[in-house]
Protein backbone atom coordinates (compact mmCIF):
# COMPACT_ATOMS: atom_id res chain seq x y z
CA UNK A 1 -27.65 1.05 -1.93
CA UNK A 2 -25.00 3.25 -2.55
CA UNK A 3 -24.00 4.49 -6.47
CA UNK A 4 -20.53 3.43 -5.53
CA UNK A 5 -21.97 0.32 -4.66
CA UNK A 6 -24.01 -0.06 -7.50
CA UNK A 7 -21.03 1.19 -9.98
CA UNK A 8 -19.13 -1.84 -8.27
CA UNK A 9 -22.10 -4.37 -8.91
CA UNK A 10 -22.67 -3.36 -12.38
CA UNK A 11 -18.70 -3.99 -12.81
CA UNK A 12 -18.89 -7.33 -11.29
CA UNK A 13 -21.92 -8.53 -13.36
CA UNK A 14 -20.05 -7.23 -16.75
CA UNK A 15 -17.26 -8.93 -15.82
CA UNK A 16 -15.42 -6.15 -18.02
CA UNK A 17 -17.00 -7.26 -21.16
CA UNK A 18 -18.79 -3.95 -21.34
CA UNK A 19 -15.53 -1.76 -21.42
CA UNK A 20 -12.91 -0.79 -23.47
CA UNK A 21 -9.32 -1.92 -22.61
CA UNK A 22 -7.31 1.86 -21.89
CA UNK A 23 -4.20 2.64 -23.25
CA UNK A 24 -2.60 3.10 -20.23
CA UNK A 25 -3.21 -0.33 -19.43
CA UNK A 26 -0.92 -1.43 -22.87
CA UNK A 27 1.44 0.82 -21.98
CA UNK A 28 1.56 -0.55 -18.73
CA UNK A 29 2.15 -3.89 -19.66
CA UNK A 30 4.84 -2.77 -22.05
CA UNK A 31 6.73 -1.56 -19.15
CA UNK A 32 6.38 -4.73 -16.88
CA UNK A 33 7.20 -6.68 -20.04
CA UNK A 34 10.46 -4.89 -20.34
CA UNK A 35 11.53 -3.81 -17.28
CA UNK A 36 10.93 -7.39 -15.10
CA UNK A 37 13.13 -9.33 -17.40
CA UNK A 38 15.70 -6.86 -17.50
CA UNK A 39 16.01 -6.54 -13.64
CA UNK A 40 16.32 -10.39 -13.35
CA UNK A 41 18.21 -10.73 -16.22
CA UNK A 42 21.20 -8.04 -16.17
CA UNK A 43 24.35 -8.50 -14.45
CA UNK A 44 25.15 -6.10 -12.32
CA UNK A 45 23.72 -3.13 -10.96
CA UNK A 46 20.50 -2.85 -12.73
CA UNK A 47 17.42 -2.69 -10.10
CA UNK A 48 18.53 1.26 -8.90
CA UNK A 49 17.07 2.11 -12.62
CA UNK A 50 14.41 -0.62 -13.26
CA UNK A 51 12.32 -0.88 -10.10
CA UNK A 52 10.23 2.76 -10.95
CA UNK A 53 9.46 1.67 -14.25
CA UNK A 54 8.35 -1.65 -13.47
CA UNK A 55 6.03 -0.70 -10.31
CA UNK A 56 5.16 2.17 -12.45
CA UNK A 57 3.72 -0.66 -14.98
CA UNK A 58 2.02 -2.25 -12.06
CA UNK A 59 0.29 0.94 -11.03
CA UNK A 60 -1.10 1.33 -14.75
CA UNK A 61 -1.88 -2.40 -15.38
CA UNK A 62 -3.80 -2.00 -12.14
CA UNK A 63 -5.24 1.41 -13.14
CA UNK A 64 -6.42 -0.31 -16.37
CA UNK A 65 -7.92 -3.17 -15.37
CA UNK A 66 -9.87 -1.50 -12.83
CA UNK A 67 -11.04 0.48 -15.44
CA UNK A 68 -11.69 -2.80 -17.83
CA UNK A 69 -14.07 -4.29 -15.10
CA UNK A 70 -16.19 -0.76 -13.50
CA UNK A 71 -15.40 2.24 -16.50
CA UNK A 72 -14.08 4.24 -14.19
CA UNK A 73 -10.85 4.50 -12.03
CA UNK A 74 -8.44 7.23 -10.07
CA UNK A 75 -6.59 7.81 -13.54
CA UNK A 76 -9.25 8.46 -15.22
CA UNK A 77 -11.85 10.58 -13.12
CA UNK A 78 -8.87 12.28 -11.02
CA UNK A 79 -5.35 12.85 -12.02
CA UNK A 80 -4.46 15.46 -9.70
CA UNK A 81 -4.81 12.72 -7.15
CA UNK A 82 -3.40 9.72 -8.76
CA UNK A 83 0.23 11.77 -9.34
CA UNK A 84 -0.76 13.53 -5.80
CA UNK A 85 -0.14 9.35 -4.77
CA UNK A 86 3.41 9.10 -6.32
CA UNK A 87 4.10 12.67 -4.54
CA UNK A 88 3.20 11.50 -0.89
CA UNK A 89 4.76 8.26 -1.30
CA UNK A 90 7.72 8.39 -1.23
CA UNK A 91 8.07 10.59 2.10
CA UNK A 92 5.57 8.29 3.87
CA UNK A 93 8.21 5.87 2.90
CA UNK A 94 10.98 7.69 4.63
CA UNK A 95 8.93 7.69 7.55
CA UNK A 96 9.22 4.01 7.71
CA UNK A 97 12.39 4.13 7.24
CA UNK A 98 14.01 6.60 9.65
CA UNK A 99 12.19 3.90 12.08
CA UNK A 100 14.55 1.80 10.74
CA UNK A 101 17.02 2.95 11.61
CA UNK A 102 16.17 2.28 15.37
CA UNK A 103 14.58 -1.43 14.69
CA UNK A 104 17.54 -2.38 11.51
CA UNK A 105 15.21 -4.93 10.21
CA UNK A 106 15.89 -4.68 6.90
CA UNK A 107 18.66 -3.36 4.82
CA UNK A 108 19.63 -2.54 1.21
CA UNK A 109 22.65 -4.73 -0.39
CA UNK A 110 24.17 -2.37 -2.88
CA UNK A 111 23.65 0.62 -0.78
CA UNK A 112 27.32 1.58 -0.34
CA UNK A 113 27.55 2.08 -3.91
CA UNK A 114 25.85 5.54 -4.16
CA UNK A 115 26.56 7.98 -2.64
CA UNK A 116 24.01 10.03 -0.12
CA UNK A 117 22.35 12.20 -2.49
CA UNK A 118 22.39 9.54 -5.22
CA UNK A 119 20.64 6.99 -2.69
CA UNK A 120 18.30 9.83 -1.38
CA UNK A 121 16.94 10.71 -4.90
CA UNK A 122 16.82 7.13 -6.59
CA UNK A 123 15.15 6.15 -3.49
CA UNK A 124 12.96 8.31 -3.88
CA UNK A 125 11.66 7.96 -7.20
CA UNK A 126 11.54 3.71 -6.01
CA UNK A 127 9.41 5.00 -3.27
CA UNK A 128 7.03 6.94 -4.92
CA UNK A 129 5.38 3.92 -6.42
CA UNK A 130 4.79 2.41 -2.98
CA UNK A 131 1.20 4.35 -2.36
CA UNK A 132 -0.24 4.13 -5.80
CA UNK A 133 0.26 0.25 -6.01
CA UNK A 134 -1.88 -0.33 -3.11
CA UNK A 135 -4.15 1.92 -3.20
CA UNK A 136 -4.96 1.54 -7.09
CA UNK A 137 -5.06 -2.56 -6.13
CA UNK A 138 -7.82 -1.68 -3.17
CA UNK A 139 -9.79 -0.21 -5.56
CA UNK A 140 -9.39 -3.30 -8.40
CA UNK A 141 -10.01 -5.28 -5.32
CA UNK A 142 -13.60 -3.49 -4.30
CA UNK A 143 -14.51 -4.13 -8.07
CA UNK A 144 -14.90 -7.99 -7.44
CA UNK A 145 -18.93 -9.25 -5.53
CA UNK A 146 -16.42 -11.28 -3.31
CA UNK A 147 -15.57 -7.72 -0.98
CA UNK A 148 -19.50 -7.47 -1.14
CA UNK A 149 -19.89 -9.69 1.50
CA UNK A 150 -18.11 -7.90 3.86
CA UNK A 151 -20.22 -4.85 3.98
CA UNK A 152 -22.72 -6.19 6.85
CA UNK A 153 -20.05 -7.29 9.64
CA UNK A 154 -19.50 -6.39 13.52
CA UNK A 155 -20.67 -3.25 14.52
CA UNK A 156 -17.68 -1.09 15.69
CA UNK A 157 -19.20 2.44 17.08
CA UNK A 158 -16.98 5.29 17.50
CA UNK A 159 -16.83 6.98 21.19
CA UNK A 160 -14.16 9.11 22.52
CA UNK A 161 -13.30 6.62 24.66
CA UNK A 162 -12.41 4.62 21.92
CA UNK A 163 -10.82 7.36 20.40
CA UNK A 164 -8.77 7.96 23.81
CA UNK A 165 -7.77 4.36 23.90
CA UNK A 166 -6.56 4.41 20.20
CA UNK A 167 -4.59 7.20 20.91
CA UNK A 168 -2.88 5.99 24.64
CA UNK A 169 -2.01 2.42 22.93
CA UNK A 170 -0.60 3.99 19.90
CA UNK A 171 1.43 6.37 21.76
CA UNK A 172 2.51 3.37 23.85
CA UNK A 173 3.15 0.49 21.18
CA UNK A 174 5.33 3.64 19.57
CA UNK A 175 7.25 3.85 23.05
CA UNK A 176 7.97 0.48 23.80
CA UNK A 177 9.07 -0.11 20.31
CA UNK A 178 11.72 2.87 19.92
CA UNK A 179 12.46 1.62 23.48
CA UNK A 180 12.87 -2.35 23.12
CA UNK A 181 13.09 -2.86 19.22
CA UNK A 182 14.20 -6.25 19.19
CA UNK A 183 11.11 -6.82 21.29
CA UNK A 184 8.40 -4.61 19.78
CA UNK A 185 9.37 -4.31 16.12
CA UNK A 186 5.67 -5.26 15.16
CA UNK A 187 4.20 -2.01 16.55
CA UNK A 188 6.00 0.00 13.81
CA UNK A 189 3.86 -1.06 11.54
CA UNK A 190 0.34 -1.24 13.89
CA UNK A 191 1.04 2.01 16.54
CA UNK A 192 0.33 4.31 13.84
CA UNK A 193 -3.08 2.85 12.10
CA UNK A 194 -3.70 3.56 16.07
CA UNK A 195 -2.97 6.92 15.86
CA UNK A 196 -3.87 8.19 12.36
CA UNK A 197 -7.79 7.33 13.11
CA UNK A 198 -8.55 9.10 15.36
CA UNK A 199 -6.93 12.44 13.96
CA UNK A 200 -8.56 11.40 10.33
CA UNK A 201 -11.97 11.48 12.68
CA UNK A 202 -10.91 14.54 14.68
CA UNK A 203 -10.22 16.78 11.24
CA UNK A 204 -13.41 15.38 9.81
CA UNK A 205 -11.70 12.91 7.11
CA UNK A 206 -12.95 10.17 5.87
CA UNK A 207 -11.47 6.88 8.48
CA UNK A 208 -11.99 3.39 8.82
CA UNK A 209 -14.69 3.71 11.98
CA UNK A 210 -16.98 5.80 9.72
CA UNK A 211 -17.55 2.59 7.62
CA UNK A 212 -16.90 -0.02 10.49
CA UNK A 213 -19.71 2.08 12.67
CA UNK A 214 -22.17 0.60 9.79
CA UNK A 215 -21.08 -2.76 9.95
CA UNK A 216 -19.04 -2.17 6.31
CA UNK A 217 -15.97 -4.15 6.15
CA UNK A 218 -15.09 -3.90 2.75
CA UNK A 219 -12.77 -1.01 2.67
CA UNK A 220 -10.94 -2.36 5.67
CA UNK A 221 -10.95 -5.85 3.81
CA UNK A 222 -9.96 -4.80 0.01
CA UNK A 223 -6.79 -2.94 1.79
CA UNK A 224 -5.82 -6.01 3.26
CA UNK A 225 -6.26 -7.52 0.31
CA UNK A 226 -4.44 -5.57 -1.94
CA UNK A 227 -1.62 -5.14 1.06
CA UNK A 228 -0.54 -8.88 0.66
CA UNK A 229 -1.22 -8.71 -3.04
CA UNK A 230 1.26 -5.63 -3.71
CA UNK A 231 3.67 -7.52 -0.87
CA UNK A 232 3.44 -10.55 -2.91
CA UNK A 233 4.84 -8.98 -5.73
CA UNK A 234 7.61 -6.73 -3.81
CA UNK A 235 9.39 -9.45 -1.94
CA UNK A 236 9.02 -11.72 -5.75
CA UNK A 237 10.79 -9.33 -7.65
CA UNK A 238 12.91 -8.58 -5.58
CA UNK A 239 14.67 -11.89 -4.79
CA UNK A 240 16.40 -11.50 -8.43
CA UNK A 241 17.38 -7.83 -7.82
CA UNK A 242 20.46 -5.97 -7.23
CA UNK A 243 20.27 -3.88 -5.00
CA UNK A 244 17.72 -5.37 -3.34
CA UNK A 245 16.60 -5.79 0.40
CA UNK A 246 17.12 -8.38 2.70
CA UNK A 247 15.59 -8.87 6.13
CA UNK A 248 16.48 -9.14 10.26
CA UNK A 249 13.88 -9.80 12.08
CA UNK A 250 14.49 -11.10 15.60
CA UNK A 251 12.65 -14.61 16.51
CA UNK A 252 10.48 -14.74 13.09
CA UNK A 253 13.10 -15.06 10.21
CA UNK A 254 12.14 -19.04 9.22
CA UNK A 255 10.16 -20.16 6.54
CA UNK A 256 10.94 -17.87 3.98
CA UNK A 257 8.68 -16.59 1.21
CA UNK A 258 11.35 -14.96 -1.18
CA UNK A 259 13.31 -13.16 1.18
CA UNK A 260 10.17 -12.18 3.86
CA UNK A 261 9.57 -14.34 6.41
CA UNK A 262 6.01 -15.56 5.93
CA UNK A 263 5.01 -13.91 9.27
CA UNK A 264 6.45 -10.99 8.27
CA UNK A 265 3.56 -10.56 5.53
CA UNK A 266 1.24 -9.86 8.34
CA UNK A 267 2.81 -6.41 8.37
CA UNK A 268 1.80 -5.48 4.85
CA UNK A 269 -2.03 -5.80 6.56
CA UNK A 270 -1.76 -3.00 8.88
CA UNK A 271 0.61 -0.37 6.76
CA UNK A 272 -2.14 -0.87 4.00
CA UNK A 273 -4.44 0.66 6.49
CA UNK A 274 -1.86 3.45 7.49
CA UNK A 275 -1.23 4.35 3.86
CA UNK A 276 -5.53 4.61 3.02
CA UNK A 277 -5.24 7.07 6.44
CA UNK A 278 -1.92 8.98 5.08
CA UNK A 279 -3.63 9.71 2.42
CA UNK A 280 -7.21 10.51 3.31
CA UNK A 281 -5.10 13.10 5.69
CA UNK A 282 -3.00 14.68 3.00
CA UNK A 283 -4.05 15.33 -0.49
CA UNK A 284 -6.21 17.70 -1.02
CA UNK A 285 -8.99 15.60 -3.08
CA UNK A 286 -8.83 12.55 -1.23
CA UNK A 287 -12.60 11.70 -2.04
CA UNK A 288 -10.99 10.38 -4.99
CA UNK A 289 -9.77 7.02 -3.84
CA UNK A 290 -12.28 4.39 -3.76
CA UNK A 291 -11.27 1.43 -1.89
């Protein structure tokens, strides 16, 4: 057994009784307790200034309960990292969204109130808190025995022809979805999982087939996990917002969860896994994150 694995165990079976409670996670409460109410509460344009600070409250409530449950988390053994999170995040964001522009399934009410460089940098600090939600949640997620039973699963071994057929369907779900968007929107958000692995593998990264080639799950599984949690929580405070987003997407806008469609959640499963990738491929420490 692994000392990560262990670490998690020993979490699990304290159930957090055996660790302080961190400032951080106080503080971050403070800010969710102020800044939620406020953003649902205002009239007006509020959300442009609130939205940071209140994800930024998520990210340390996360941070601190991770800590609460194992005595360790990304804050506290690596903070180089965790801010390295809030610096890649937001232009992995605007990756997402300059493939908006081609699909136009979502859009911004309040937008034309700002101009470009005010949208660009506001944005920007909004999207900055996108990669440290999720990736601090994986970890809180990994901390609970329930992800334990995913580490003996289906075999997946690596080949390069898997690796060649990663990289031939990615190219071609990215194709046929700048090509037919109304068609193909999904592959936005699965074409690139498709093509990060491999290149993860090829630089010698850490990547989701090291884990899945030992039957280990878990990683692959607490993303997921933490992808619909962190969605949950996007599309729920947003509905009160302004600005806020709203969402066209063709043939699967019914049955609305907030304002996502609920089979629009199964996108949050598959960026999760593009975001662990992103950032196993970028910073410089990414050993760090434990999911």
């Amino acid at each position: 057994m692994s000392a990560d694995t262990r670490a998690t165990r020993r979490g699990d079976e304290s159930d957090g009784n055996d660790h302080v409670v961190p400032g951080h996670l106080w503080a971050g409460l403070a800010l969710v307790a102020v800044a939620w109410p406020l953003n649902w509460g205002l009239e007006g344009m509020r959300t442009h200034l609130l939205f940071a600070p209140l994800w930024l409250g998520y990210v340390l409530v996360v941070d601190g309960l991770t800590v609460r449950r194992t005595g360790t988390s990304l804050l506290t053994r690596d903070r180089r990292t965790f801010w390295g999170l809030f610096a890649l995040s937001a232009p992995v964001w605007w990756l997402f969204e300059l493939l908006n522009l081609r699909l136009g399934n979502w859009e911004y009410l309040g937008r034309d109130r700002f101009t470009d460089l005010e949208y660009f940098l506001l944005a920007s600090v909004s999207f900055s808190t996108v990669m440290p939600a999720v990736l601090g949640t994986a970890e809180l997620m990994r901390s609970f025995a329930l992800f334990e039973r995913f580490g003996r699963g289906p075999v997946v071994r690596p080949t390069p022809r898997l690796e060649a057929g990663l990289v031939l369907t990615g190219l071609a779900m990215l194709a046929a979805m700048l090509a037919w968007p109304r068609l193909f929107f999904p592959f936005a958000w699965t074409s690139l999982v498709l093509l990060l692995e491999p290149l993860a593998r090829r630089l010698r990264r850490r990547n989701l087939l090291d884990d899945l080639s030992r039957g280990d799950w878990r990683t692959w599984m607490a993303l997921w996990a933490a992808g619909l949690t962190c969605g949950f929580f996007w599309e729920m405070w947003n509905v009160l917002c302004y600005p806020k987003w709203i969402y066209h997407i063709p043939g699967v806008g019914f049955w609305k969860v907030f304002e996502m469609p609920v089979l629009g959640y199964l996108g949050y499963l598959p960026f999760t896994l593009e975001l662990y990738l992103l950032a196993q491929l970028v910073l410089p420490r990414p050993g760090s994150l434990r999911a």
